[in-house]
PDB file of N, CA and C in Angstrom:
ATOM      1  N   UNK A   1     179.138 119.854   2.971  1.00  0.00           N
ATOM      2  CA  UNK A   1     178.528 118.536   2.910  1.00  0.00           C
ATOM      3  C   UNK A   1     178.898 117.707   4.142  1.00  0.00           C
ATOM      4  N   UNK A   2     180.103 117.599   5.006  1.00  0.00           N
ATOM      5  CA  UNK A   2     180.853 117.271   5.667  1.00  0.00           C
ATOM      6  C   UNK A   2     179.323 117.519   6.912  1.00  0.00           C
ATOM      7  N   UNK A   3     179.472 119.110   6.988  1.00  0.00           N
ATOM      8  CA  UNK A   3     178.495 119.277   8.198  1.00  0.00           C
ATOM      9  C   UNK A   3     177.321 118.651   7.946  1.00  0.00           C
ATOM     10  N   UNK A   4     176.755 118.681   6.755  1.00  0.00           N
ATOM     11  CA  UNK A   4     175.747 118.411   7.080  1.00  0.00           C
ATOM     12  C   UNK A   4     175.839 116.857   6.938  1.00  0.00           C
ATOM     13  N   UNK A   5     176.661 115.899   6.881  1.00  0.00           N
ATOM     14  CA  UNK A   5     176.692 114.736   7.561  1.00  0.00           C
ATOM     15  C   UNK A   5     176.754 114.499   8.823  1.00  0.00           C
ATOM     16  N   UNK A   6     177.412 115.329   9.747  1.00  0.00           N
ATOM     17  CA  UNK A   6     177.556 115.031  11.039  1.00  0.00           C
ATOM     18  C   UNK A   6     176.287 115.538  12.103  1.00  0.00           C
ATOM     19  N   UNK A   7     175.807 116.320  11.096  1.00  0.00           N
ATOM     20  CA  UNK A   7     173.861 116.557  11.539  1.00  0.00           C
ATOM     21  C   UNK A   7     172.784 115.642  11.512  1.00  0.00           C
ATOM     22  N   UNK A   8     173.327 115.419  10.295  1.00  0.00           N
ATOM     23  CA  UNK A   8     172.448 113.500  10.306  1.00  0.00           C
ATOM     24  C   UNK A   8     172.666 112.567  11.151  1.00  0.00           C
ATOM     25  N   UNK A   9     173.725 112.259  11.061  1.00  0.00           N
ATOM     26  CA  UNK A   9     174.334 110.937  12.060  1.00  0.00           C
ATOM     27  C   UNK A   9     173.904 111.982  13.596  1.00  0.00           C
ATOM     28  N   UNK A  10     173.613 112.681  13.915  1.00  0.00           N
ATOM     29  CA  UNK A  10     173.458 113.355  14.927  1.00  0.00           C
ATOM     30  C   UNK A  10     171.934 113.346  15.267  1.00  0.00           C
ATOM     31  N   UNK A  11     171.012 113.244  14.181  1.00  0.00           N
ATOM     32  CA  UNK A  11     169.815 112.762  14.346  1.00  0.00           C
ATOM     33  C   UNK A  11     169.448 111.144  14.550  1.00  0.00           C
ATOM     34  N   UNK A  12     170.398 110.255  13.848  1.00  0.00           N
ATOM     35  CA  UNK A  12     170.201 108.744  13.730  1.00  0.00           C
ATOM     36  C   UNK A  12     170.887 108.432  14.903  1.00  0.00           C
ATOM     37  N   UNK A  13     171.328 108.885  15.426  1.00  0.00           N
ATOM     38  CA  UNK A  13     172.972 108.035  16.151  1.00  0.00           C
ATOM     39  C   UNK A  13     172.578 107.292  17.375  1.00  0.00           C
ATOM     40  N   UNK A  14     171.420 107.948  17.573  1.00  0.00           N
ATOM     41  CA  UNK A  14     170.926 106.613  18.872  1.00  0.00           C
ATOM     42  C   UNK A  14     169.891 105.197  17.675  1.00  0.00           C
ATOM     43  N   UNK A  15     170.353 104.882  16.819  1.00  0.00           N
ATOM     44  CA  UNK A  15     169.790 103.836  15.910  1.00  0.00           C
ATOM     45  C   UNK A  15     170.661 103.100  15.850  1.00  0.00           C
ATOM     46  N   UNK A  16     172.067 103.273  16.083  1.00  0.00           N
ATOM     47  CA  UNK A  16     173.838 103.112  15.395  1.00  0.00           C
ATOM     48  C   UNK A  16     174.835 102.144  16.680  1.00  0.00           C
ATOM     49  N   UNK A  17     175.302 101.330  16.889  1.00  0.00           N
ATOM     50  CA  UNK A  17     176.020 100.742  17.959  1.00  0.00           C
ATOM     51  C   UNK A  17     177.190 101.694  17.862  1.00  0.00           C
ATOM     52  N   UNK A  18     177.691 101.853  18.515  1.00  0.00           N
ATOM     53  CA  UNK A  18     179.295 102.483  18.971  1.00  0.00           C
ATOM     54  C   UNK A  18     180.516 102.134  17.464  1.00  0.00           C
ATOM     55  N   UNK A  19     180.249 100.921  17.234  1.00  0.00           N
ATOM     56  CA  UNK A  19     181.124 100.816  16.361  1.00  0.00           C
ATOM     57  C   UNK A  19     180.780 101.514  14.997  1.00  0.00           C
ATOM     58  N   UNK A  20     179.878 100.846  14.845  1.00  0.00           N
ATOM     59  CA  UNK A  20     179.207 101.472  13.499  1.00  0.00           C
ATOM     60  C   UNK A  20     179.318 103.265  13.764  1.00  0.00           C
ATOM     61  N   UNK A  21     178.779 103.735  14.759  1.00  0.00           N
ATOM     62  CA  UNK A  21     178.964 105.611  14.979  1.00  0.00           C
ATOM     63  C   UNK A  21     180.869 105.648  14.776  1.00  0.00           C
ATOM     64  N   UNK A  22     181.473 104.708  15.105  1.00  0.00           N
ATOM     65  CA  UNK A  22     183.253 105.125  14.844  1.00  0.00           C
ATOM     66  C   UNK A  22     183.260 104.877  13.224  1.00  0.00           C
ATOM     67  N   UNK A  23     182.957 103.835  12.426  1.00  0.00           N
ATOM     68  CA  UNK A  23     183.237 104.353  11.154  1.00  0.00           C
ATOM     69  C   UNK A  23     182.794 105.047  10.499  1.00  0.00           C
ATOM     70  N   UNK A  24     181.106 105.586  11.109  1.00  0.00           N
ATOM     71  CA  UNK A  24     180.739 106.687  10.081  1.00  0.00           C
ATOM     72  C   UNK A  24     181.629 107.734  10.495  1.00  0.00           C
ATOM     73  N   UNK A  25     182.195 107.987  11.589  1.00  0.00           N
ATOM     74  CA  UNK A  25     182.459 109.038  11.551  1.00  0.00           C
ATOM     75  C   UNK A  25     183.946 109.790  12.109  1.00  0.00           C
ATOM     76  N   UNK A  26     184.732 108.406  11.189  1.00  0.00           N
ATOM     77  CA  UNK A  26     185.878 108.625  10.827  1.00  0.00           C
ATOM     78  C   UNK A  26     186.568 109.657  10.461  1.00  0.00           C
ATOM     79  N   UNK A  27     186.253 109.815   8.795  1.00  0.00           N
ATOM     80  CA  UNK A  27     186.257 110.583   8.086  1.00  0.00           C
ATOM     81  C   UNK A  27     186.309 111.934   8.474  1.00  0.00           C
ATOM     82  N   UNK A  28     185.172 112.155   9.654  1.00  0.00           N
ATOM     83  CA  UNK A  28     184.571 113.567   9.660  1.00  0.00           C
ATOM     84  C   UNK A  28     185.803 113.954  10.675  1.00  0.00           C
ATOM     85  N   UNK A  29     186.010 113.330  11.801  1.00  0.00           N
ATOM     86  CA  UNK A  29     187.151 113.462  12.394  1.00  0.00           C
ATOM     87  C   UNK A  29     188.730 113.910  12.006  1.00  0.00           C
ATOM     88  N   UNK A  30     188.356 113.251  10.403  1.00  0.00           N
ATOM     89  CA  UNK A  30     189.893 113.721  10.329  1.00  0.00           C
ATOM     90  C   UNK A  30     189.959 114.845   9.082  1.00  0.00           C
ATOM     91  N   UNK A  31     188.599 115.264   9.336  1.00  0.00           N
ATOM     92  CA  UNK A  31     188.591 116.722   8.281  1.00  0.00           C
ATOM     93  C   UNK A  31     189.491 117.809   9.107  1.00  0.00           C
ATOM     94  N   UNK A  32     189.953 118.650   7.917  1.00  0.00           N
ATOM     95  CA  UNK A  32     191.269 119.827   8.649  1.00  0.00           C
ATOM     96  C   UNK A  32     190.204 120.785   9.147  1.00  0.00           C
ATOM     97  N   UNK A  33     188.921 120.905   8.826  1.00  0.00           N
ATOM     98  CA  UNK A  33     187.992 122.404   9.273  1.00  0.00           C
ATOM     99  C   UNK A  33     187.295 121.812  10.770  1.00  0.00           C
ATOM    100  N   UNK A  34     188.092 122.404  11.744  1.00  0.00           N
ATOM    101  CA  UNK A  34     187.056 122.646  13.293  1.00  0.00           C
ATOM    102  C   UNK A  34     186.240 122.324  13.384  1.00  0.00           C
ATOM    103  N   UNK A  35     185.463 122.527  13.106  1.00  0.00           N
ATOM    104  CA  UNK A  35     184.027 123.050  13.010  1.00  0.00           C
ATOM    105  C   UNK A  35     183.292 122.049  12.492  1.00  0.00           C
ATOM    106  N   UNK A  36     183.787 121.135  11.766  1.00  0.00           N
ATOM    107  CA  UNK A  36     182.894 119.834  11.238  1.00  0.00           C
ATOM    108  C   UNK A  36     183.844 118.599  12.601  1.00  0.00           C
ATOM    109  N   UNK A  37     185.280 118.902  12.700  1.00  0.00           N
ATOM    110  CA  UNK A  37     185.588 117.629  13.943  1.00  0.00           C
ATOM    111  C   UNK A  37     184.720 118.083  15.055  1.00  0.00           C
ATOM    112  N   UNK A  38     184.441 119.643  15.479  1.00  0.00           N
ATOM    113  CA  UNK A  38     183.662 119.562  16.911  1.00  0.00           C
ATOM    114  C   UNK A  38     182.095 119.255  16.947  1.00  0.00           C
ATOM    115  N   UNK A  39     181.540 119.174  15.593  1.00  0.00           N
ATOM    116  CA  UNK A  39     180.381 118.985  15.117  1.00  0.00           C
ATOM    117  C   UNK A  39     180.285 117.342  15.527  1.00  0.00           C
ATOM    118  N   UNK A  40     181.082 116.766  14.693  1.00  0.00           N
ATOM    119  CA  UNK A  40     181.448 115.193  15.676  1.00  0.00           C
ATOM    120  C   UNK A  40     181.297 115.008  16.402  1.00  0.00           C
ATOM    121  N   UNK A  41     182.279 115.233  17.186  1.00  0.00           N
ATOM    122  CA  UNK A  41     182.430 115.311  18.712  1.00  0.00           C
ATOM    123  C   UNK A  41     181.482 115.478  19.215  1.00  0.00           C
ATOM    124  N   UNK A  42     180.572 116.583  19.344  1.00  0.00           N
ATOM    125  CA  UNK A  42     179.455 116.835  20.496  1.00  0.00           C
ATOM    126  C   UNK A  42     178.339 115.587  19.591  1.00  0.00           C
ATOM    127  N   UNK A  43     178.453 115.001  18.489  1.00  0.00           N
ATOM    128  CA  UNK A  43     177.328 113.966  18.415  1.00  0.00           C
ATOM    129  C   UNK A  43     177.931 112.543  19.324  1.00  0.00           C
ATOM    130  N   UNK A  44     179.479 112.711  19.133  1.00  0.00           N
ATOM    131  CA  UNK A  44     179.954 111.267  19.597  1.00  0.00           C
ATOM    132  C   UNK A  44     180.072 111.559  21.410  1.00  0.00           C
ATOM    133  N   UNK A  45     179.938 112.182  21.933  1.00  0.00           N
ATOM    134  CA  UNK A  45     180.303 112.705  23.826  1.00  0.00           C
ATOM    135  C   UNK A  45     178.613 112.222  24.330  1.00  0.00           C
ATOM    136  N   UNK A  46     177.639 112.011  23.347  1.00  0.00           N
ATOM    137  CA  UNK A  46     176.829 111.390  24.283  1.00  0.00           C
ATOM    138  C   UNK A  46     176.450 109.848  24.486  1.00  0.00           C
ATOM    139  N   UNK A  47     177.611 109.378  24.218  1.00  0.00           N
ATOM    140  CA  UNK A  47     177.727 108.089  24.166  1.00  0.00           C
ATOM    141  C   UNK A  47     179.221 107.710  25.076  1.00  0.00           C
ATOM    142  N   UNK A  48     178.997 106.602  25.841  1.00  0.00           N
ATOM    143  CA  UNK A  48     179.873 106.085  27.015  1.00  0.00           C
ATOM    144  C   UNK A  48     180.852 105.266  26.652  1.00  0.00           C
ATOM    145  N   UNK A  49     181.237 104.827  25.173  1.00  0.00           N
ATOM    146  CA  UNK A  49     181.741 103.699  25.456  1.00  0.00           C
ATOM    147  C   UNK A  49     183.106 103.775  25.524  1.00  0.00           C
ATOM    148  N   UNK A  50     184.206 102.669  25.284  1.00  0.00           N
ATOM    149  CA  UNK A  50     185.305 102.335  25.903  1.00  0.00           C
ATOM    150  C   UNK A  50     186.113 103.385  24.613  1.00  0.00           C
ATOM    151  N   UNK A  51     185.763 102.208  23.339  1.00  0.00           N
ATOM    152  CA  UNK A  51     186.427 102.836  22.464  1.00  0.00           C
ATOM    153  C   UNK A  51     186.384 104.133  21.451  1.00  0.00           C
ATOM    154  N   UNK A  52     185.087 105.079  22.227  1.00  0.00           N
ATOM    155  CA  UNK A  52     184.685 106.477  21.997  1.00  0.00           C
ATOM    156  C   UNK A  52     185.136 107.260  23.046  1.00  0.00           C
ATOM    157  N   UNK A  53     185.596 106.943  24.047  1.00  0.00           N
ATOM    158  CA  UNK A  53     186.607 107.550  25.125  1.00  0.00           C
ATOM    159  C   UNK A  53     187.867 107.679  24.572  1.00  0.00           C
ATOM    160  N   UNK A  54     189.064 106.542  24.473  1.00  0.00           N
ATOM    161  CA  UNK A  54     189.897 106.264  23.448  1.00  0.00           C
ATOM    162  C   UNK A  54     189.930 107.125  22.543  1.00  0.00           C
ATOM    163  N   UNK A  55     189.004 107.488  21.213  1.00  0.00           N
ATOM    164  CA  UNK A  55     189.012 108.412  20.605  1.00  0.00           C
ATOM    165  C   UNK A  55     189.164 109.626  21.049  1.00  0.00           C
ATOM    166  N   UNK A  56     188.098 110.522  21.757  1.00  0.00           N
ATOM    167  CA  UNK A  56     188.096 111.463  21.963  1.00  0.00           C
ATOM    168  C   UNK A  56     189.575 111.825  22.916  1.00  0.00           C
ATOM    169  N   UNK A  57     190.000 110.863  23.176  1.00  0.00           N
ATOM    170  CA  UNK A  57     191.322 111.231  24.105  1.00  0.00           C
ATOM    171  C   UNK A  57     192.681 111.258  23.338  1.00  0.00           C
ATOM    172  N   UNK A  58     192.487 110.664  22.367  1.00  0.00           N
ATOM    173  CA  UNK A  58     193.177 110.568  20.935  1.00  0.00           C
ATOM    174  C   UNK A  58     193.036 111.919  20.387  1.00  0.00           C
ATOM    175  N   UNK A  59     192.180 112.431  19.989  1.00  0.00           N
ATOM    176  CA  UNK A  59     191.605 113.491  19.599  1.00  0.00           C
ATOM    177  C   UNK A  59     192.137 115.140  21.190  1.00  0.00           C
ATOM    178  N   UNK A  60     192.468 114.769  21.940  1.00  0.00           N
ATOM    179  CA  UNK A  60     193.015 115.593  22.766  1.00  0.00           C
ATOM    180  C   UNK A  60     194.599 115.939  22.733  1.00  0.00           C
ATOM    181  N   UNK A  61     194.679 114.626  22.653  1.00  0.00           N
ATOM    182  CA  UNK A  61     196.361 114.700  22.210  1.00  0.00           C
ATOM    183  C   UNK A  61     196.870 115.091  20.743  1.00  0.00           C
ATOM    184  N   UNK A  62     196.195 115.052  20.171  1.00  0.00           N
ATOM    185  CA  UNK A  62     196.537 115.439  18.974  1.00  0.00           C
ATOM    186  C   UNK A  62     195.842 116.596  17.769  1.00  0.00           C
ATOM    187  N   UNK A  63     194.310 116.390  18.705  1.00  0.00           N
ATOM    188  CA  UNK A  63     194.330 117.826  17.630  1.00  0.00           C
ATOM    189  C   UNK A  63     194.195 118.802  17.765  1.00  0.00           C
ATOM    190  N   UNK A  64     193.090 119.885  16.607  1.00  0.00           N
ATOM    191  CA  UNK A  64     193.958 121.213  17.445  1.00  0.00           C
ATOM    192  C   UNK A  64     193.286 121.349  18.291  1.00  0.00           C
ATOM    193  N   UNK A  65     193.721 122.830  19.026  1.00  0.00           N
ATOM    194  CA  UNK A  65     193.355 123.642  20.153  1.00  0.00           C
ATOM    195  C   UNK A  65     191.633 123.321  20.270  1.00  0.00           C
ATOM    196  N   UNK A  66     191.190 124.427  19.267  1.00  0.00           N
ATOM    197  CA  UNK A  66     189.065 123.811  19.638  1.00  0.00           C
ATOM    198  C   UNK A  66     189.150 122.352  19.725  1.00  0.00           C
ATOM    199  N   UNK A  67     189.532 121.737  18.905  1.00  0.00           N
ATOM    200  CA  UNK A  67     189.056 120.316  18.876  1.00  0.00           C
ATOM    201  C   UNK A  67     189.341 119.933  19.878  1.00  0.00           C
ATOM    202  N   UNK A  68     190.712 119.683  20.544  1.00  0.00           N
ATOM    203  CA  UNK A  68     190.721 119.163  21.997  1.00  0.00           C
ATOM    204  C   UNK A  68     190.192 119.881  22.635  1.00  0.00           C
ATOM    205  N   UNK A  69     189.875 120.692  23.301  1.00  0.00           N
ATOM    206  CA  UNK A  69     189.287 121.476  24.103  1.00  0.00           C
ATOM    207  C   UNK A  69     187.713 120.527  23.603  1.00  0.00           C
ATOM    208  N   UNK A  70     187.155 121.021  22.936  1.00  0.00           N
ATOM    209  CA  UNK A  70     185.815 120.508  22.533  1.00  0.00           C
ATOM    210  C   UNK A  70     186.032 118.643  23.478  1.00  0.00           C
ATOM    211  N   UNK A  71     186.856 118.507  22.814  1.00  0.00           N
ATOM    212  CA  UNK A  71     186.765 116.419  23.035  1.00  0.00           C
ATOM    213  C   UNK A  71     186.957 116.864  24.643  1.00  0.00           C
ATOM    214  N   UNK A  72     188.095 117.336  25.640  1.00  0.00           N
ATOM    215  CA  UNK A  72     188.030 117.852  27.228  1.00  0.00           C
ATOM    216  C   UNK A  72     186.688 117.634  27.665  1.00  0.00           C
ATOM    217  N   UNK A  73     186.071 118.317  26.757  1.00  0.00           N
ATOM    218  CA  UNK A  73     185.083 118.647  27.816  1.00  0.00           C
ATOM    219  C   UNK A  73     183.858 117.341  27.535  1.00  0.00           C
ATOM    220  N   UNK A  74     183.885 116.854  26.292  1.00  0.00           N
ATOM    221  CA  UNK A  74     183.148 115.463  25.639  1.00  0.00           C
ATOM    222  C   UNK A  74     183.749 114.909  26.922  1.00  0.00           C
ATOM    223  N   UNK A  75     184.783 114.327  27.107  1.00  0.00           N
ATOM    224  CA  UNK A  75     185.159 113.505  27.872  1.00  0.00           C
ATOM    225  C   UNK A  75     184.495 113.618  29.242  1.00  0.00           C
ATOM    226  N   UNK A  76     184.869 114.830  29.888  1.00  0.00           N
ATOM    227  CA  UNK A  76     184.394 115.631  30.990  1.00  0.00           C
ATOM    228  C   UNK A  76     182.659 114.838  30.893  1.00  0.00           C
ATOM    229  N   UNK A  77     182.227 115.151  30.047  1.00  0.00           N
ATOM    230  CA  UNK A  77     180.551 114.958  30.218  1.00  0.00           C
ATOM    231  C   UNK A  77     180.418 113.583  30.437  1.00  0.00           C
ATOM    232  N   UNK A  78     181.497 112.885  30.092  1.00  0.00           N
ATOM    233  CA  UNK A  78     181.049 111.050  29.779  1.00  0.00           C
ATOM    234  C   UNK A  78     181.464 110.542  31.205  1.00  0.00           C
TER     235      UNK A  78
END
């Protein structure tokens, strides 16, 4: 269910301001399965802002291996 939230918000997310895309997708971030945080991630890396940088750099330092790696390279793209 997880994924397929972060597919949605991945279809809407240019509808969504920056802030509003950080609390939907809180949650999904701090799920323990990969695979739904990098699902995140590549919806939240096409967006520039201050405090979605912040995150994803948050998200480097601390989580795991794919996930930072995944956010690296989010960052990398922004």
């Amino acid at each position: 269910m997880r994924l397929t939230d972060s597919n949605l918000l991945n279809f809407k997310e240019h509808l969504l301001s920056d802030a509003e895309l950080l609390d939907l997708t809180e949650e999904l971030l701090d799920d323990f399965r990969d695979e739904v945080v990098i699902s995140t991630i590549k919806t939240l890396h096409r967006r520039d802002g201050v405090d979605i940088s912040k995150l994803l750099a948050k998200i480097v330092r601390s989580g795991s291996e794919a996930a930072a790696n995944t956010a690296l390279i989010a960052l990398g793209c922004i």
